[in-house]
PDB file of N, CA and C in Angstrom:
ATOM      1  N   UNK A   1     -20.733 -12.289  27.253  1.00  0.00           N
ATOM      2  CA  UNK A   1     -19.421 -11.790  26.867  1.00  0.00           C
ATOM      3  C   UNK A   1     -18.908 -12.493  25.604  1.00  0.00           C
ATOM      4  N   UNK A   2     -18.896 -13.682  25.396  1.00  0.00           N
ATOM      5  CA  UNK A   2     -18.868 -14.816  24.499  1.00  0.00           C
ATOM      6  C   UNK A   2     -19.193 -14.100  23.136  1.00  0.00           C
ATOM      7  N   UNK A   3     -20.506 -13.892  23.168  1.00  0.00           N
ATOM      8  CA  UNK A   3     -21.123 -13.035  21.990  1.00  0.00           C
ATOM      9  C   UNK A   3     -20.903 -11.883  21.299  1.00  0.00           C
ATOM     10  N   UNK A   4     -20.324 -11.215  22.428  1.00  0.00           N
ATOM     11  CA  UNK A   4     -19.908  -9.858  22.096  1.00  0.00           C
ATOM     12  C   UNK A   4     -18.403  -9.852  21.416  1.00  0.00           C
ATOM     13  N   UNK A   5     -17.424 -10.787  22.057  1.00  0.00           N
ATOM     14  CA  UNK A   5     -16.348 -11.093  21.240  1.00  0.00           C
ATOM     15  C   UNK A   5     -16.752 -11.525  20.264  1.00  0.00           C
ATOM     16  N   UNK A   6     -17.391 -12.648  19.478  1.00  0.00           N
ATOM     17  CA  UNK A   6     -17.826 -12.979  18.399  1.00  0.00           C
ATOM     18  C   UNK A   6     -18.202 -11.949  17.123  1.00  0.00           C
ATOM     19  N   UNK A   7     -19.133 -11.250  17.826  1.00  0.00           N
ATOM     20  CA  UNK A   7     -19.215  -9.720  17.046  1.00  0.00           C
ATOM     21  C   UNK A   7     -18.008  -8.798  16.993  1.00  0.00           C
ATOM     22  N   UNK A   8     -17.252  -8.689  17.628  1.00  0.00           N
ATOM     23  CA  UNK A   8     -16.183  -7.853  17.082  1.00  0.00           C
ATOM     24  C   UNK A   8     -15.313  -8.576  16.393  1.00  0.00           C
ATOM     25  N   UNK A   9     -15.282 -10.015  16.656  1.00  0.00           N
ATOM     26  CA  UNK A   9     -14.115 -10.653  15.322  1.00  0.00           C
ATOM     27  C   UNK A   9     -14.967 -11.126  14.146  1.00  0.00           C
ATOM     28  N   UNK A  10     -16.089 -10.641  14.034  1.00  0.00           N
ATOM     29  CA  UNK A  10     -16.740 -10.894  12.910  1.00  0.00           C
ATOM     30  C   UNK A  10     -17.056  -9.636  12.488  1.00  0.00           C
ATOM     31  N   UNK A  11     -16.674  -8.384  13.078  1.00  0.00           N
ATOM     32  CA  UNK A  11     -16.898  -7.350  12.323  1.00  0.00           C
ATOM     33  C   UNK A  11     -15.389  -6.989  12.035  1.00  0.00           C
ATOM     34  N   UNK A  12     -14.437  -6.875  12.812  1.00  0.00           N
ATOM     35  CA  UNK A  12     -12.852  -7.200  12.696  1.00  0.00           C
ATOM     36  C   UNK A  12     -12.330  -7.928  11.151  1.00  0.00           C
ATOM     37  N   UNK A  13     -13.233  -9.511  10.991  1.00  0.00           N
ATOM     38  CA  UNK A  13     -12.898 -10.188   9.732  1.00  0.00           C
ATOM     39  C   UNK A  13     -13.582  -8.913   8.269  1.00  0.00           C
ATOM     40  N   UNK A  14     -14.710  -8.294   9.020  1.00  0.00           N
ATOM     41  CA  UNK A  14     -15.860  -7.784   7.457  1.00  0.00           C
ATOM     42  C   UNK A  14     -14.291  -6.675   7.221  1.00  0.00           C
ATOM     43  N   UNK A  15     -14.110  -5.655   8.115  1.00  0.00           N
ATOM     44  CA  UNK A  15     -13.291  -4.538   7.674  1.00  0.00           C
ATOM     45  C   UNK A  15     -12.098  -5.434   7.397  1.00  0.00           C
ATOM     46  N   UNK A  16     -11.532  -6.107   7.835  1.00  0.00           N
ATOM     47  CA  UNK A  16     -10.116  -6.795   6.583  1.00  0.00           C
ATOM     48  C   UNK A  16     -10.397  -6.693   5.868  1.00  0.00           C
ATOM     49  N   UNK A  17     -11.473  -7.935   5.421  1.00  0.00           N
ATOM     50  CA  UNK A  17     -12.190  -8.176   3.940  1.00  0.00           C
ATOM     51  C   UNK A  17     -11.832  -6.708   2.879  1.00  0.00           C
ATOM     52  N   UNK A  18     -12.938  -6.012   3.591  1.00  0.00           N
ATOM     53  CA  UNK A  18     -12.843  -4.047   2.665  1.00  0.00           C
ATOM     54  C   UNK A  18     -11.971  -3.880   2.681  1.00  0.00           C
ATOM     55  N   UNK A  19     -10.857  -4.101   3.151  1.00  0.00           N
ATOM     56  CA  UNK A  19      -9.809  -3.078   3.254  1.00  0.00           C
ATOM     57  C   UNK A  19      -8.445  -3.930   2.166  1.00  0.00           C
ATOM     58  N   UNK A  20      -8.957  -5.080   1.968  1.00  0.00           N
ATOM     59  CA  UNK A  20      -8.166  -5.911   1.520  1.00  0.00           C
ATOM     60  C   UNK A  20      -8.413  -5.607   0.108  1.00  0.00           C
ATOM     61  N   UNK A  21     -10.139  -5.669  -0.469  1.00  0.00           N
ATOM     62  CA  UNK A  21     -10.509  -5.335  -1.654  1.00  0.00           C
ATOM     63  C   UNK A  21     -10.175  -4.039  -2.045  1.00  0.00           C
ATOM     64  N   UNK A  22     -10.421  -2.828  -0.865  1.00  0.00           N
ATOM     65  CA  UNK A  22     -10.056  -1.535  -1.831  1.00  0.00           C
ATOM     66  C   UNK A  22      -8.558  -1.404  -1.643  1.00  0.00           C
ATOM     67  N   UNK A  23      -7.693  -1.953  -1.131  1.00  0.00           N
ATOM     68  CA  UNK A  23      -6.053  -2.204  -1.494  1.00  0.00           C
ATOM     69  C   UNK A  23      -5.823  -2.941  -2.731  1.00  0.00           C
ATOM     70  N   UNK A  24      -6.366  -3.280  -2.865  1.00  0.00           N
ATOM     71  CA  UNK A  24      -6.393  -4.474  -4.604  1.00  0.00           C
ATOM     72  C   UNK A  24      -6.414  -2.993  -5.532  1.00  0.00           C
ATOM     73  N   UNK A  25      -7.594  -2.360  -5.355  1.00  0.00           N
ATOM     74  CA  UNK A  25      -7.537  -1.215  -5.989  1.00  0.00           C
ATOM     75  C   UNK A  25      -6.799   0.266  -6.051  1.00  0.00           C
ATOM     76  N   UNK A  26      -6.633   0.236  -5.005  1.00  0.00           N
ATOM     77  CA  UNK A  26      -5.197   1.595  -4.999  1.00  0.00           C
ATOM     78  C   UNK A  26      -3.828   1.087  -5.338  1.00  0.00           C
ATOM     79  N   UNK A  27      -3.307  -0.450  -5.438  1.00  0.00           N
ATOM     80  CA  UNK A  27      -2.311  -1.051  -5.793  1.00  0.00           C
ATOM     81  C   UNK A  27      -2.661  -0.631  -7.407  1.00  0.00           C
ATOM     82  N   UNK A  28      -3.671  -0.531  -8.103  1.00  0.00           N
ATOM     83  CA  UNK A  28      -4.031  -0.109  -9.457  1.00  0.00           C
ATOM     84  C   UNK A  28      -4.027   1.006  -9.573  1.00  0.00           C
ATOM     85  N   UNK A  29      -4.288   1.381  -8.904  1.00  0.00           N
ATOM     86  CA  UNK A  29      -3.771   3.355  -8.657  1.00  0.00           C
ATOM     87  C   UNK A  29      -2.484   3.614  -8.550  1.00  0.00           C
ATOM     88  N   UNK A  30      -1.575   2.900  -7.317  1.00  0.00           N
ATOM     89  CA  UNK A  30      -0.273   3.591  -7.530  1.00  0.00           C
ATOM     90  C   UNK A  30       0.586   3.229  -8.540  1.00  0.00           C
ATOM     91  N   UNK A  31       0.319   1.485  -9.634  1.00  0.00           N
ATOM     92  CA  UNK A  31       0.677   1.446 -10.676  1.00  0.00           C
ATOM     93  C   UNK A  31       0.553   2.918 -11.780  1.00  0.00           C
ATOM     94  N   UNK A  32      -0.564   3.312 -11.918  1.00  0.00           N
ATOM     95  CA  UNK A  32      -0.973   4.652 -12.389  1.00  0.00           C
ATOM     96  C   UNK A  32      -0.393   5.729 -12.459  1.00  0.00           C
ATOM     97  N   UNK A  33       0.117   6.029 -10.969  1.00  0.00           N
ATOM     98  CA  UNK A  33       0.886   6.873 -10.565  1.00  0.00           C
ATOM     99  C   UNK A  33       2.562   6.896 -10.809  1.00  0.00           C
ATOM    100  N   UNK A  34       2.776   5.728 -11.223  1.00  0.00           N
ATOM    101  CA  UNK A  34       4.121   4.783 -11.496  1.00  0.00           C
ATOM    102  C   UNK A  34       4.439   5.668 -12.705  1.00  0.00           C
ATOM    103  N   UNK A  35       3.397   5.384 -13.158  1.00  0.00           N
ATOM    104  CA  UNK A  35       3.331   5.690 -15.104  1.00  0.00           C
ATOM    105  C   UNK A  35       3.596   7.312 -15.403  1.00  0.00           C
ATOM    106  N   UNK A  36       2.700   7.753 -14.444  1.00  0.00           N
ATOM    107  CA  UNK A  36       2.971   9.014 -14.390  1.00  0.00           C
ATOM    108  C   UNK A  36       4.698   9.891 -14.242  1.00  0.00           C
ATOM    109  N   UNK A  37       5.001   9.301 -12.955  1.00  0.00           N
ATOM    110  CA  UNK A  37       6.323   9.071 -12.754  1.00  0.00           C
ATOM    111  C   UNK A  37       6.728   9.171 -14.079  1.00  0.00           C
ATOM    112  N   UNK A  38       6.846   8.078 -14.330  1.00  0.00           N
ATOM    113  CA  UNK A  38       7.538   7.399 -15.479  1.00  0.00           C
ATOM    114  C   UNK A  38       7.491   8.280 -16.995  1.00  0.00           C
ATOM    115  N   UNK A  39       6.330   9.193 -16.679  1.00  0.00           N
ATOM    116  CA  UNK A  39       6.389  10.097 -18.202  1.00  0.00           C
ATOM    117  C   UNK A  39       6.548  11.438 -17.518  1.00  0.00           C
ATOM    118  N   UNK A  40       7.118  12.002 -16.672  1.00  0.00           N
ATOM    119  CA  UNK A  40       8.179  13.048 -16.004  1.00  0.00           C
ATOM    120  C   UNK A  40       7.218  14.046 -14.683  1.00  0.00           C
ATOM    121  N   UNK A  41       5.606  13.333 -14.419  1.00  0.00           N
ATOM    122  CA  UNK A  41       4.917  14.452 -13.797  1.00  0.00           C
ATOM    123  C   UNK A  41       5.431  13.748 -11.904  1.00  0.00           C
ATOM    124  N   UNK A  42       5.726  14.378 -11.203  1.00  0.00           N
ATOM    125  CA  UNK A  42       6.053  14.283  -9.810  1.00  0.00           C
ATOM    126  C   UNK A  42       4.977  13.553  -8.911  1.00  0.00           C
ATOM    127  N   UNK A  43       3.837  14.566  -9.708  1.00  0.00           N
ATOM    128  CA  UNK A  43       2.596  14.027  -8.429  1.00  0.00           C
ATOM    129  C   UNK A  43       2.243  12.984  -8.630  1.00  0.00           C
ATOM    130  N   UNK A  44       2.489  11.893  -9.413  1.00  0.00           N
ATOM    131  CA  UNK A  44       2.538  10.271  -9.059  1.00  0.00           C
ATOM    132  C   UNK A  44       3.217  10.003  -7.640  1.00  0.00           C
ATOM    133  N   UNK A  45       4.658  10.519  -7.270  1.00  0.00           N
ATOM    134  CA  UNK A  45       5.188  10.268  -6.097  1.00  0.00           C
ATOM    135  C   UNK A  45       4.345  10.604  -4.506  1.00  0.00           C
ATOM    136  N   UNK A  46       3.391  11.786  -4.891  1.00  0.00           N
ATOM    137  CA  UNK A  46       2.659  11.464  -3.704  1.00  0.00           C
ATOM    138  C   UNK A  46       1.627  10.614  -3.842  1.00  0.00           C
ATOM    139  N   UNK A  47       1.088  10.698  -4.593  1.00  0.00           N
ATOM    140  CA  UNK A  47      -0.480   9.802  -4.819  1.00  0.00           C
ATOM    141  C   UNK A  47       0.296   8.405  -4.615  1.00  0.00           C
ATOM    142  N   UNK A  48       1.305   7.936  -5.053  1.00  0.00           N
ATOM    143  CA  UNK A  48       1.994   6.464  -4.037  1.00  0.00           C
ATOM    144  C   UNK A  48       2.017   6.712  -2.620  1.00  0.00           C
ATOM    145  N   UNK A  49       2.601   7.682  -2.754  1.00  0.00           N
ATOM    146  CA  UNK A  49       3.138   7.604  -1.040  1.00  0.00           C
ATOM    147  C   UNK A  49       1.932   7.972   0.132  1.00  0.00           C
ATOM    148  N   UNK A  50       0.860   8.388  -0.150  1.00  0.00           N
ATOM    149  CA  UNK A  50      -0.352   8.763   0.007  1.00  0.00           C
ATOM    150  C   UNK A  50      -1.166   7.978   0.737  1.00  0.00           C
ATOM    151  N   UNK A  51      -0.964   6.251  -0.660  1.00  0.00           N
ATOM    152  CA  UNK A  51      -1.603   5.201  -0.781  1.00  0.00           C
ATOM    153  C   UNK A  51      -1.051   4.184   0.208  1.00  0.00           C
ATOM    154  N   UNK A  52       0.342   4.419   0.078  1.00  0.00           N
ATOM    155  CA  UNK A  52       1.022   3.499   0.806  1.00  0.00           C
ATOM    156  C   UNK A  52       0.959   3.695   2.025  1.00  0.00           C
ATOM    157  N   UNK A  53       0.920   5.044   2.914  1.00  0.00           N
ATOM    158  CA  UNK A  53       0.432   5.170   4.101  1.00  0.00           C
ATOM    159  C   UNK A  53      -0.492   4.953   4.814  1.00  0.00           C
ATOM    160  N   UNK A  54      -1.802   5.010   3.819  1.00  0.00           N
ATOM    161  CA  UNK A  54      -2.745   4.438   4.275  1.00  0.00           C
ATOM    162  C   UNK A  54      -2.811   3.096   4.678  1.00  0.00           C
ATOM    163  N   UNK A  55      -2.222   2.269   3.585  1.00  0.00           N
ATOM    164  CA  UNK A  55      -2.289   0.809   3.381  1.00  0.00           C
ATOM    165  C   UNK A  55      -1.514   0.365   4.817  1.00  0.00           C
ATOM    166  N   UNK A  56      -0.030   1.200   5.026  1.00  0.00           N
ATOM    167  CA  UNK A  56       0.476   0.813   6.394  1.00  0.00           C
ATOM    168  C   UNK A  56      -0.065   0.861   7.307  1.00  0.00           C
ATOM    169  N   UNK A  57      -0.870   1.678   7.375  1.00  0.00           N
ATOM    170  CA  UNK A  57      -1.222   2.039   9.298  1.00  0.00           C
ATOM    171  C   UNK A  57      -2.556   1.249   8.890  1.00  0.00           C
ATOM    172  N   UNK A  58      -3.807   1.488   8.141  1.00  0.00           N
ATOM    173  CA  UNK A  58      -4.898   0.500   8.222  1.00  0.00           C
ATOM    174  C   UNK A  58      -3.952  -0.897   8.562  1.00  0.00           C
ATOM    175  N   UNK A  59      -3.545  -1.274   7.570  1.00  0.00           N
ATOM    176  CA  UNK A  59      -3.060  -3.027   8.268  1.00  0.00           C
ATOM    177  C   UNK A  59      -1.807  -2.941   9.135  1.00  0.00           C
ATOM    178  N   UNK A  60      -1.783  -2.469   9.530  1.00  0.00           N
ATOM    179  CA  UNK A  60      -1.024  -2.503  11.023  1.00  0.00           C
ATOM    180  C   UNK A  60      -2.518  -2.648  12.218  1.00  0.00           C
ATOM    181  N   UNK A  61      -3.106  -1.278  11.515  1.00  0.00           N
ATOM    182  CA  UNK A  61      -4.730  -1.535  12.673  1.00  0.00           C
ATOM    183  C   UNK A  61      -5.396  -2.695  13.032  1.00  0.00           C
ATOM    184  N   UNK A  62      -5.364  -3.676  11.249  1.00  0.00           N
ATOM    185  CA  UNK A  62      -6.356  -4.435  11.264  1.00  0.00           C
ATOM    186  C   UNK A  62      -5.613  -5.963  11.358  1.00  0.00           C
ATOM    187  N   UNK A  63      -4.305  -5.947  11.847  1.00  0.00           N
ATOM    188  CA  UNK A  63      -3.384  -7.066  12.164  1.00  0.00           C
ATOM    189  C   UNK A  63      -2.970  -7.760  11.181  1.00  0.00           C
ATOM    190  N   UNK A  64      -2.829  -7.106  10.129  1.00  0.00           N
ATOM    191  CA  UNK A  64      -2.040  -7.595   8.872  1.00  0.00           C
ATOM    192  C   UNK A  64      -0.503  -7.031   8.702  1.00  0.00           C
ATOM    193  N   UNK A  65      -0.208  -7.457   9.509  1.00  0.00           N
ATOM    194  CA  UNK A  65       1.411  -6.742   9.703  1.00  0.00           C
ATOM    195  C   UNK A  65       2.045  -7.186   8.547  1.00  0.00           C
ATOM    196  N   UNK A  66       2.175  -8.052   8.137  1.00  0.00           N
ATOM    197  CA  UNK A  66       3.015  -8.231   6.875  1.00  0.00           C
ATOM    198  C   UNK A  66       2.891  -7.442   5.670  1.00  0.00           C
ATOM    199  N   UNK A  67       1.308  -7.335   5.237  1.00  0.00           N
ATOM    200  CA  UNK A  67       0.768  -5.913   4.380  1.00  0.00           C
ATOM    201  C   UNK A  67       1.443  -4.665   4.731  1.00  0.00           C
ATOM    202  N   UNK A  68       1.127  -4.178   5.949  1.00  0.00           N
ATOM    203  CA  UNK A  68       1.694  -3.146   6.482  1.00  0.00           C
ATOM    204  C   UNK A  68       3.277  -2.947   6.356  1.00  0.00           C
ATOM    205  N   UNK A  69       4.138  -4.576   7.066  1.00  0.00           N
ATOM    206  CA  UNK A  69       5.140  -3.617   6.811  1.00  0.00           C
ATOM    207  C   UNK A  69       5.952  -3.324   5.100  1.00  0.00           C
ATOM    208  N   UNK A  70       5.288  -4.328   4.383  1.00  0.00           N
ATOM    209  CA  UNK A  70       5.532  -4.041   2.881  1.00  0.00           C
ATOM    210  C   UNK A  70       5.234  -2.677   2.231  1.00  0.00           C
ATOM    211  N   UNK A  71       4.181  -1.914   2.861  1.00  0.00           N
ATOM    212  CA  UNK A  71       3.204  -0.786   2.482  1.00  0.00           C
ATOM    213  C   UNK A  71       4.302   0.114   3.456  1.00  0.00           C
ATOM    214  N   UNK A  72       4.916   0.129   4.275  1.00  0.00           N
ATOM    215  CA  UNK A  72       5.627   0.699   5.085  1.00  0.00           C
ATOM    216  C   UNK A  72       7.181   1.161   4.094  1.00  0.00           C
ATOM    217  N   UNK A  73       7.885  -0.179   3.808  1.00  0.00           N
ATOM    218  CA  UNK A  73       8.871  -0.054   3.424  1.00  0.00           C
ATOM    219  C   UNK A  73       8.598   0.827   2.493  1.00  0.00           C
ATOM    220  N   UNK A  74       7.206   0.780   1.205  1.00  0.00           N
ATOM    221  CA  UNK A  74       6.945   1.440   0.149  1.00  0.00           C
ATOM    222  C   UNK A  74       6.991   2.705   0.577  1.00  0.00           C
ATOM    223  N   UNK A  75       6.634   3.190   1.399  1.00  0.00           N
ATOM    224  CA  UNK A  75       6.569   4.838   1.943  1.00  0.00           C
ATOM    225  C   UNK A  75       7.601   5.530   2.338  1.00  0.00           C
ATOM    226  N   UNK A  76       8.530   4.284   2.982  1.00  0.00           N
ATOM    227  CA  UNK A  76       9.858   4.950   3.186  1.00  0.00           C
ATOM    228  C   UNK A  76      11.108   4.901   1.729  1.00  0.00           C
ATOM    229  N   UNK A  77      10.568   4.547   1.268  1.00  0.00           N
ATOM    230  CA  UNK A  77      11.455   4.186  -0.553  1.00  0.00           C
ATOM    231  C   UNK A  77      11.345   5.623  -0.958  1.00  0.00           C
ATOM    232  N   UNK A  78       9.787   6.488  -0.882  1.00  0.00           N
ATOM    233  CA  UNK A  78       9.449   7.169  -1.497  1.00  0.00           C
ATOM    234  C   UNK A  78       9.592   8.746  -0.754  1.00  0.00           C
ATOM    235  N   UNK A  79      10.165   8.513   0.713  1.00  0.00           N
ATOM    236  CA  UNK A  79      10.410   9.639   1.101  1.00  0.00           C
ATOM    237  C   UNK A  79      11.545   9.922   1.289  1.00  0.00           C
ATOM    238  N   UNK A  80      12.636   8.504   0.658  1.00  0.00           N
ATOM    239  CA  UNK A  80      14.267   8.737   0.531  1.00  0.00           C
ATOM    240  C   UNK A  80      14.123   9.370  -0.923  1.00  0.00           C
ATOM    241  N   UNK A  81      13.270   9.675  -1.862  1.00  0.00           N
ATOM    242  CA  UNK A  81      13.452   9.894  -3.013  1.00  0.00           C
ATOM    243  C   UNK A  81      13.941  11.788  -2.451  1.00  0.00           C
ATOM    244  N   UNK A  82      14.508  12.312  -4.011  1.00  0.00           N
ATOM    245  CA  UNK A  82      15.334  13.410  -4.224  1.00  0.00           C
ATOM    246  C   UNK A  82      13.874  14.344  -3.652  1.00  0.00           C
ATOM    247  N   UNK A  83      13.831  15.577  -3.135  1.00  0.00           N
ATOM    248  CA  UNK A  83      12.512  16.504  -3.126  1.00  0.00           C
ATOM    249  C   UNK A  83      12.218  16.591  -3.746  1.00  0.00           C
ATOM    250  N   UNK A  84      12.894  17.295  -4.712  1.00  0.00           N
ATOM    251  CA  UNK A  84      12.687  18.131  -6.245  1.00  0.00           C
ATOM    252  C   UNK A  84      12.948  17.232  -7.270  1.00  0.00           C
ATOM    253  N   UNK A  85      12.403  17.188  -8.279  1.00  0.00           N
ATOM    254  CA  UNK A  85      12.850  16.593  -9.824  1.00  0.00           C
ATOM    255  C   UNK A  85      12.268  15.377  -9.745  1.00  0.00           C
ATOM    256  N   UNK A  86      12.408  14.533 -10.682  1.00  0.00           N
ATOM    257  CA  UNK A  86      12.037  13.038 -11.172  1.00  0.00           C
ATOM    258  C   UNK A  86      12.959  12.000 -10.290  1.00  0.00           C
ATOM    259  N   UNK A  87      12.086  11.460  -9.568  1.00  0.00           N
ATOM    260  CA  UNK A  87      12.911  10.322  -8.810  1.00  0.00           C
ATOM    261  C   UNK A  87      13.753   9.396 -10.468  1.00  0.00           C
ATOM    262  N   UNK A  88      15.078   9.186 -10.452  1.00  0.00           N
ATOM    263  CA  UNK A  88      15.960   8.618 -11.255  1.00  0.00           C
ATOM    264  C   UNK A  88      15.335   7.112 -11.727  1.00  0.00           C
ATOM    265  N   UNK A  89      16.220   6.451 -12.579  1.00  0.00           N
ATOM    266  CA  UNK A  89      15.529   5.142 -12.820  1.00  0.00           C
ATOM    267  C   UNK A  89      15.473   4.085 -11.774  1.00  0.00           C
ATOM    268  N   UNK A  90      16.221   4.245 -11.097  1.00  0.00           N
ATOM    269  CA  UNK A  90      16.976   3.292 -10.409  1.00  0.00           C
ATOM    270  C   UNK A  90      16.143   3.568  -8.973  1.00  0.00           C
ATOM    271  N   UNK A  91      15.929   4.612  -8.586  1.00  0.00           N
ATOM    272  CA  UNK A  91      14.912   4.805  -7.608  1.00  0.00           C
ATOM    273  C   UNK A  91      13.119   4.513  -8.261  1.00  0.00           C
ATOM    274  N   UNK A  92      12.733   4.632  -9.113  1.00  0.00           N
ATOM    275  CA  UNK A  92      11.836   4.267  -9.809  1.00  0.00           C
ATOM    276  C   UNK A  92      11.266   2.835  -9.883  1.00  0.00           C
ATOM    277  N   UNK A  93      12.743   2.129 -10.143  1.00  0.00           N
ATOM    278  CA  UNK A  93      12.739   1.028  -9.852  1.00  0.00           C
ATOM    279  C   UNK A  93      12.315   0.325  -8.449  1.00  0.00           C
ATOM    280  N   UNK A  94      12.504   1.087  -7.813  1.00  0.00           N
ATOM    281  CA  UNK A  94      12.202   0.360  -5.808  1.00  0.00           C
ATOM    282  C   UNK A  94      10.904   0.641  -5.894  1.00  0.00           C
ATOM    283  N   UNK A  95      10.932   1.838  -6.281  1.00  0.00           N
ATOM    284  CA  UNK A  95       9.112   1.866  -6.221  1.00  0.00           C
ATOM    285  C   UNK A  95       8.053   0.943  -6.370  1.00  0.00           C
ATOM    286  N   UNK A  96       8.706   0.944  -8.587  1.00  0.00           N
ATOM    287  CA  UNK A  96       7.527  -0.412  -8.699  1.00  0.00           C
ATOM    288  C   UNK A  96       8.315  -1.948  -7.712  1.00  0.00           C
ATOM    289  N   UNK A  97       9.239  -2.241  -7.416  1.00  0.00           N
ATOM    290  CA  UNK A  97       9.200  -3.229  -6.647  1.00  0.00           C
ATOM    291  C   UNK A  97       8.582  -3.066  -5.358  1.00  0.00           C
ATOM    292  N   UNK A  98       8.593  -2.251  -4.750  1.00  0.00           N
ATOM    293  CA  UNK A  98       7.452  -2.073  -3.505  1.00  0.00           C
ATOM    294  C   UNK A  98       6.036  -2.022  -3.886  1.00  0.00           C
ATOM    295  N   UNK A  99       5.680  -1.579  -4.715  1.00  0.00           N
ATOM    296  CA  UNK A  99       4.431  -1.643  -5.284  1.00  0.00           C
ATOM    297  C   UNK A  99       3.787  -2.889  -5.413  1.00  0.00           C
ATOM    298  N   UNK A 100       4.532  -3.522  -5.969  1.00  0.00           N
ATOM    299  CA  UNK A 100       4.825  -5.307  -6.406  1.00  0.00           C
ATOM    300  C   UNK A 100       4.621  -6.487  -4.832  1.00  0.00           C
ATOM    301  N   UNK A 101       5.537  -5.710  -3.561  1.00  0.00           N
ATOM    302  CA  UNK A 101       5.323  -6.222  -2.704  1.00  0.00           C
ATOM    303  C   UNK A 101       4.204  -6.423  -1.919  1.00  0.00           C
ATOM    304  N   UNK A 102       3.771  -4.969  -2.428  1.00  0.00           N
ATOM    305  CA  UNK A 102       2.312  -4.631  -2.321  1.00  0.00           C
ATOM    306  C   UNK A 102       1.268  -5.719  -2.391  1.00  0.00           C
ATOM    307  N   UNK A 103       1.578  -5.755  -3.472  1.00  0.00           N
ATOM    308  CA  UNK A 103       0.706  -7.032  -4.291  1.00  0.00           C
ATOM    309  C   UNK A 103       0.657  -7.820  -4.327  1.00  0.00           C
ATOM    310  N   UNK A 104       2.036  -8.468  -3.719  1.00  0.00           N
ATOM    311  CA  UNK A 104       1.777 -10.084  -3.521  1.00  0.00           C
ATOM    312  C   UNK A 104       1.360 -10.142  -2.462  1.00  0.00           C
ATOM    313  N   UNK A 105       1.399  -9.519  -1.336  1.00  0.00           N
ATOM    314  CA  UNK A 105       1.118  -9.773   0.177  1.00  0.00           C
ATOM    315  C   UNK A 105      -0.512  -9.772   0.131  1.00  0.00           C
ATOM    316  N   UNK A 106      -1.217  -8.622  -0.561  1.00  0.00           N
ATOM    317  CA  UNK A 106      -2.783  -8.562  -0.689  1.00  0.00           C
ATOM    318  C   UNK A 106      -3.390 -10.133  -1.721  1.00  0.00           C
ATOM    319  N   UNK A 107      -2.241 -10.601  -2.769  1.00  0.00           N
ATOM    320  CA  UNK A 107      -2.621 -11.718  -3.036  1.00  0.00           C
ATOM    321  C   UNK A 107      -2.839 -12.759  -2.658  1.00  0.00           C
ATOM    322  N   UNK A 108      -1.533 -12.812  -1.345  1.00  0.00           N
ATOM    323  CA  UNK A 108      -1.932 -13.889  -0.467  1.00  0.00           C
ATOM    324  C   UNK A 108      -3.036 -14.244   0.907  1.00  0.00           C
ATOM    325  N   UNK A 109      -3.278 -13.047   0.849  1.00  0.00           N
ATOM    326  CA  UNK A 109      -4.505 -12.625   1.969  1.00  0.00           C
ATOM    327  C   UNK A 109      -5.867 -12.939   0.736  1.00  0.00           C
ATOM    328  N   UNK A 110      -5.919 -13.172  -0.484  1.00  0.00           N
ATOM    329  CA  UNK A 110      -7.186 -13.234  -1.379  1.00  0.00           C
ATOM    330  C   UNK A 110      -7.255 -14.569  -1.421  1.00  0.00           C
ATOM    331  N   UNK A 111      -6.305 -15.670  -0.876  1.00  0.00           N
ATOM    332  CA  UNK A 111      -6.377 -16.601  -1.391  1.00  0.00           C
ATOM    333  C   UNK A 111      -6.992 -17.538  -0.609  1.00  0.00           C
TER     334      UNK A 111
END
């Protein structure tokens, strides 16, 4: 039995690991998507909110609650935004700061 726990928190640690590295990389994506935003096209707002869902519920799965609920708040920033039109500056703004939160939380899990 001993062993068999061993193997699942050593396969438990490998998928953090992945999931930690390709969050490094969609945090570079929804910057992307920021930009997009930011020069008037909408579908940046899902391709964040997309990203950020994922990022919540994987680390909620994989017991990184703090990732999660940062990646959480980011999703709910982005589904208080207006339906229609260009989320404003000021909502724009929460974004990249959730984005940001994003990022430090995956930084401190790299370290």
């Amino acid at each position: 039995m001993g062993s068999q726990v061993n193997d699942v928190n050593a396969r438990m640690s490998e998928l953090a690991r992945r999931f930690v590295a390709r969050t490094g990389t969609e945090v570079v994506q929804m910057r992307a998507a920021l930009a997009l935003l930011d020069a008037g096209d909408r579908s940046g707002l899902a391709q964040i909110h997309q990203l950020a869902h994922r990022a919540c519920g994987t680390g909620g799965t994989l017991g990184l609650l703090v990732l999660s609920d940062a990646a959480g708040e980011l999703e709910r920033r982005i589904e208080a935004c207006a339906k229609e039109g260009i989320p404003d500056a000021a909502e724009r703004a929460q974004i990249a700061a959730g984005i940001e939160a994003v990022a430090a939380e995956l930084a401190l899990l790299q370290e």
